[in-house]
C-alpha atoms as a PDB file:
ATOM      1  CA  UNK A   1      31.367  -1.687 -80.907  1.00  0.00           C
ATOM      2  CA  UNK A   2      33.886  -4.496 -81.585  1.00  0.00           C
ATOM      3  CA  UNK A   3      37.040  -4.321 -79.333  1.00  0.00           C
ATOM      4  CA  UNK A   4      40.281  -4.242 -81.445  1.00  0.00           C
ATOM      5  CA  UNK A   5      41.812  -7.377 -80.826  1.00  0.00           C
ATOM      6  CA  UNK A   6      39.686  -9.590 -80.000  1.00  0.00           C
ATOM      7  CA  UNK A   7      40.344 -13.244 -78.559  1.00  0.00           C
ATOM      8  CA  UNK A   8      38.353 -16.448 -77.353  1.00  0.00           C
ATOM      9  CA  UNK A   9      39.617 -18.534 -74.526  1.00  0.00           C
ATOM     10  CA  UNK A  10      38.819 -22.262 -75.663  1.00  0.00           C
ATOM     11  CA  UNK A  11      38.404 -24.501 -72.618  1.00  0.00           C
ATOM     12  CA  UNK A  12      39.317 -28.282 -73.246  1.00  0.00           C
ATOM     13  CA  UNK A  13      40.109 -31.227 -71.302  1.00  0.00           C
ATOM     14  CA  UNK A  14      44.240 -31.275 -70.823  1.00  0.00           C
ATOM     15  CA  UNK A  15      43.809 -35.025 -70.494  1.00  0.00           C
ATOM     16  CA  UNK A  16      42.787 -35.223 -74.021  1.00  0.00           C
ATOM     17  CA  UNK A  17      43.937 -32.435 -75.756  1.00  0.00           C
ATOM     18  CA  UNK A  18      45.861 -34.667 -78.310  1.00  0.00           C
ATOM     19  CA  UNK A  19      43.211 -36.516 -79.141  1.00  0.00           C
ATOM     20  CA  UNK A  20      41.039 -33.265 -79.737  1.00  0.00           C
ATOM     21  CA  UNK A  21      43.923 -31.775 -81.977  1.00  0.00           C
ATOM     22  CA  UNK A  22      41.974 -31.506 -85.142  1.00  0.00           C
ATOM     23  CA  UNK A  23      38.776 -29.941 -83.381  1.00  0.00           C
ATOM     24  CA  UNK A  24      41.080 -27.210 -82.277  1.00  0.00           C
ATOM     25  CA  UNK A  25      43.143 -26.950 -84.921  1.00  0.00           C
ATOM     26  CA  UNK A  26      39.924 -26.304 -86.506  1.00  0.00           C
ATOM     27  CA  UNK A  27      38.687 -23.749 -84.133  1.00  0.00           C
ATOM     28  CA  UNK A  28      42.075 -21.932 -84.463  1.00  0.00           C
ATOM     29  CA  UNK A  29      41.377 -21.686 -88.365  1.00  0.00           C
ATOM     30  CA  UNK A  30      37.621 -20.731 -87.901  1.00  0.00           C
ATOM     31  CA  UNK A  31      38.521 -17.656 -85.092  1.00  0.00           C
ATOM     32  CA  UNK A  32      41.615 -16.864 -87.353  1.00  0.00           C
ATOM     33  CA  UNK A  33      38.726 -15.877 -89.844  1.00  0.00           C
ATOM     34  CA  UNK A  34      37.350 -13.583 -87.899  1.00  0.00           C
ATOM     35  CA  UNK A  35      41.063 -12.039 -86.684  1.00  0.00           C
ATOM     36  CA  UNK A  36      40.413 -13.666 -83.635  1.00  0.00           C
ATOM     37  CA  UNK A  37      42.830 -14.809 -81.548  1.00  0.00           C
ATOM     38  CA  UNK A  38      42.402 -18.502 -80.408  1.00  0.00           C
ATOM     39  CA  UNK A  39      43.764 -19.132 -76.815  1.00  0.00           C
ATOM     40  CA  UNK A  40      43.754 -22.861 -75.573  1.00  0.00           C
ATOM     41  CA  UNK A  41      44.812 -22.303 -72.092  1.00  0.00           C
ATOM     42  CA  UNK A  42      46.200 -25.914 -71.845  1.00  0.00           C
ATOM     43  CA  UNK A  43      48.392 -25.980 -74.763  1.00  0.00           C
ATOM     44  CA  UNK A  44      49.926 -22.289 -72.990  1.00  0.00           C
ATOM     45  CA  UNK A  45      50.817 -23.459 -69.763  1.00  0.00           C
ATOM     46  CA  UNK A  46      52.188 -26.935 -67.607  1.00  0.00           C
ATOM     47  CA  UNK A  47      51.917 -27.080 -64.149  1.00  0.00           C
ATOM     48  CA  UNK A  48      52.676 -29.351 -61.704  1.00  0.00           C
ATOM     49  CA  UNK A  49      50.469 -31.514 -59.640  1.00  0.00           C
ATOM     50  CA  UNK A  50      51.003 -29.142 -56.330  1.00  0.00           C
ATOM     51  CA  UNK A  51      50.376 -25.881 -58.570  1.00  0.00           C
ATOM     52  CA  UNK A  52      46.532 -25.946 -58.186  1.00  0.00           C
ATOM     53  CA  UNK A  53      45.979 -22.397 -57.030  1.00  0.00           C
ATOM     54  CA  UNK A  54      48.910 -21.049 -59.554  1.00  0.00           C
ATOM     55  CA  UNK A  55      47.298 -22.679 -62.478  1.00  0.00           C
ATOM     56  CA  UNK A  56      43.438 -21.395 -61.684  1.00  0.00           C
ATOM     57  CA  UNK A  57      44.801 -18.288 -60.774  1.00  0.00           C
ATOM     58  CA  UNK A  58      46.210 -18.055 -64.289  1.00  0.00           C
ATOM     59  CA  UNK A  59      43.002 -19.500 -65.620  1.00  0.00           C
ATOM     60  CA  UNK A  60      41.339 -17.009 -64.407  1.00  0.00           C
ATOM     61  CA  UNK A  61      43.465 -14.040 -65.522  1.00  0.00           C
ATOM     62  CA  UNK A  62      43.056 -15.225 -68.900  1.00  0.00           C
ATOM     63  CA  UNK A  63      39.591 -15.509 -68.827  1.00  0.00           C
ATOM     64  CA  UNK A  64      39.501 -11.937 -67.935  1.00  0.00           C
ATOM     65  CA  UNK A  65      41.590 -10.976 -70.721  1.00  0.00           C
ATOM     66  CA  UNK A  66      39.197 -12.855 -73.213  1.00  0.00           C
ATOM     67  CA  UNK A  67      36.017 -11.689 -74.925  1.00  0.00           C
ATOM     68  CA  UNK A  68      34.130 -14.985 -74.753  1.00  0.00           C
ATOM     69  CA  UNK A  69      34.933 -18.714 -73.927  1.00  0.00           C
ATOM     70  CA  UNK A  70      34.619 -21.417 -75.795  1.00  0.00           C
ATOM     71  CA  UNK A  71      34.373 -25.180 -74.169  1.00  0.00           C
ATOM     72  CA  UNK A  72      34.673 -28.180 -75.961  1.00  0.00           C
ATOM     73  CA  UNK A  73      33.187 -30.937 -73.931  1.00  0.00           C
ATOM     74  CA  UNK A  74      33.491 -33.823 -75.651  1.00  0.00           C
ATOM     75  CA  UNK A  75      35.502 -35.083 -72.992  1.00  0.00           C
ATOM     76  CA  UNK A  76      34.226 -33.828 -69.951  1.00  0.00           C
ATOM     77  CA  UNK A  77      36.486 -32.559 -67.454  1.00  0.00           C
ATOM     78  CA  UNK A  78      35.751 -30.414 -64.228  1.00  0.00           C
ATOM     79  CA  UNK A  79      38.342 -27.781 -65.458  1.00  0.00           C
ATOM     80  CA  UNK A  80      36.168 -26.934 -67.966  1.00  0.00           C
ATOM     81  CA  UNK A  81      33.135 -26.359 -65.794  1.00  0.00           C
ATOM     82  CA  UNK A  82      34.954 -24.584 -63.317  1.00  0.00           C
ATOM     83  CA  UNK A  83      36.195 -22.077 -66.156  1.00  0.00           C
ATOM     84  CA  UNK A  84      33.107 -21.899 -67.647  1.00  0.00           C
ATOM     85  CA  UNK A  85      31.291 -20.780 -64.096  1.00  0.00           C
ATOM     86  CA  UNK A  86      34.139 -18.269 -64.179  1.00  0.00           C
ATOM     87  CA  UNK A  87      34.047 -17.052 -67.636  1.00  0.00           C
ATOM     88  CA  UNK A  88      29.868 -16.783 -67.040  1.00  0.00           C
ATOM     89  CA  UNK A  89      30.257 -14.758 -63.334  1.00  0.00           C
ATOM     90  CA  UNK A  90      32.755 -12.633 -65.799  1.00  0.00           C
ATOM     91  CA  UNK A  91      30.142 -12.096 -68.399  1.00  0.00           C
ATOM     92  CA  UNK A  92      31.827 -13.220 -71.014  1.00  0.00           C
ATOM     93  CA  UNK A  93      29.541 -15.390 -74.039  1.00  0.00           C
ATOM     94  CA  UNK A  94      29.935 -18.671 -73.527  1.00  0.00           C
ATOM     95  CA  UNK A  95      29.928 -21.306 -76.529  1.00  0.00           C
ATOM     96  CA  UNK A  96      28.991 -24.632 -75.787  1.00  0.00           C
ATOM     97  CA  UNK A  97      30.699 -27.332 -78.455  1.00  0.00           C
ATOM     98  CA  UNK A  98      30.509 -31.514 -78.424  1.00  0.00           C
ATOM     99  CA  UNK A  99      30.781 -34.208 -80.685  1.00  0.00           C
ATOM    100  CA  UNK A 100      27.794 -35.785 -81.905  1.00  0.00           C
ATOM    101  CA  UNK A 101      28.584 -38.990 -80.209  1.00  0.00           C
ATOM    102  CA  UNK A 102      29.923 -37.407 -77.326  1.00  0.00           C
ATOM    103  CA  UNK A 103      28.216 -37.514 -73.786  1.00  0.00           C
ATOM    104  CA  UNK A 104      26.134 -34.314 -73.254  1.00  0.00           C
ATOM    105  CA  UNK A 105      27.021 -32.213 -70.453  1.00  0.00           C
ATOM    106  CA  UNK A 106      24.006 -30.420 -68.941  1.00  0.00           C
ATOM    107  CA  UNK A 107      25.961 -28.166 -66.389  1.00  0.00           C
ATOM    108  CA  UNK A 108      28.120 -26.605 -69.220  1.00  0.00           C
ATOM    109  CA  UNK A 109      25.171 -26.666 -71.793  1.00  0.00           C
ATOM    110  CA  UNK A 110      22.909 -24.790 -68.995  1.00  0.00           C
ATOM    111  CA  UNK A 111      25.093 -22.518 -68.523  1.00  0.00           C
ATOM    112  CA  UNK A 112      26.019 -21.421 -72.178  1.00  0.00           C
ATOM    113  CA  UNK A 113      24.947 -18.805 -74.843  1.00  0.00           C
ATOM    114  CA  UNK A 114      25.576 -20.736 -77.688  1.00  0.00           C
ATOM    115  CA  UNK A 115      24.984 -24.600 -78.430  1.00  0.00           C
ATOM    116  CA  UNK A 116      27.227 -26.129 -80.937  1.00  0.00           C
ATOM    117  CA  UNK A 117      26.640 -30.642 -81.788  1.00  0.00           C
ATOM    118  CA  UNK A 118      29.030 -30.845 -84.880  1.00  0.00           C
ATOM    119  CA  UNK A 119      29.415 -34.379 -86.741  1.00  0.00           C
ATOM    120  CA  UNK A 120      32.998 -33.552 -88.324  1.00  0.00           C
ATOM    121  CA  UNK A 121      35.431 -31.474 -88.685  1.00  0.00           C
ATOM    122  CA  UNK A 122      33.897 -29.453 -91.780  1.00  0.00           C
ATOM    123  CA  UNK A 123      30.715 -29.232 -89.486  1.00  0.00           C
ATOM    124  CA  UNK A 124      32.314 -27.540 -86.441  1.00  0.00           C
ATOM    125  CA  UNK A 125      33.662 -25.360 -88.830  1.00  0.00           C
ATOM    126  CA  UNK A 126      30.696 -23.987 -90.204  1.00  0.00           C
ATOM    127  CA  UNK A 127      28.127 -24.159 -87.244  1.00  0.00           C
ATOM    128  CA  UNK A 128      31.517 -22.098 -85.280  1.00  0.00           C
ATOM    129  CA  UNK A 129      31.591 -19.652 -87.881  1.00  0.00           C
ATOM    130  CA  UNK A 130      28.050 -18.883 -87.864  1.00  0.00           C
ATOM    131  CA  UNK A 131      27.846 -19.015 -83.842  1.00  0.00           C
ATOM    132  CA  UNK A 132      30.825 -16.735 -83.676  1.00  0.00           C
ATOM    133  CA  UNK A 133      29.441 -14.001 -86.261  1.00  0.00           C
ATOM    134  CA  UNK A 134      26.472 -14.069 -83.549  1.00  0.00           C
ATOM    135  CA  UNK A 135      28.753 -13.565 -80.600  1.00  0.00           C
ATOM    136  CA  UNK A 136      30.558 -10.579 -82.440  1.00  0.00           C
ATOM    137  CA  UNK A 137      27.207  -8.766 -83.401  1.00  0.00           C
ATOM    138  CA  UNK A 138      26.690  -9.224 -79.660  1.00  0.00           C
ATOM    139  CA  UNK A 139      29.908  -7.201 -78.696  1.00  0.00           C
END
């Protein structure tokens, strides 16, 4: 049975989080779809360079709170492994999402439900959409 509110923690470099804007803009739309709620943990919170444990600490509370994780690795980044190990140990669904172009990453792909190589923006969209009717049916 389908929680009532449910919502999909979307792991994503922080480094490049601007430059991803549209893929998560997208993402936001696609969940919103679904009356999901879209949480991209690094557009939430800023912490500062001596706030390791504070930040994973919160990482991990808001894992917990989510039904299933999304990463978008098109820019790796070890945050996004670490909170995909968590989100996994957790199990929660884990969706696995890249550019085309971008450099495969075989820790967070071996470790995922769902596999996700979109070629634009319109693509993410629809491969999302169908991945994420799969992860509900799941629920």
């Amino acid at each position: 049975m389908r929680p009532e509110k449910t919502r999909a923690y979307v792991s994503v470099s922080y480094g490049e989080k601007h430059s991803l804007r549209s893929e998560l803009n997208a993402i936001t739309v696609t969940l919103a779809k679904f009356k999901i709620e879209c949480f991209i943990f690094v557009d939430q919170y800023s912490f500062a360079r001596d706030q390791e444990q504070e930040m994973m600490s919160q990482a991990m509370k808001d894992i917990d709170g989510c039904d299933f994780l999304i990463s978008e690795t098109s820019h790796k980044a070890i945050g996004i492994g670490v909170e995909v190990g968590y989100g996994k140990a957790k199990n929660k669904p884990i969706v696995y999402l890249r550019r085309n172009d971008a450099e495969h990453s075989t820790t967070v792909s071996g470790i995922s439900d769902f596999h996700i190589i979109y070629y634009s923006i319109l693509d993410l969209q629809a491969k999302l959409e169908s991945v994420v009717a799969k992860v509900i049916a799941t629920r």
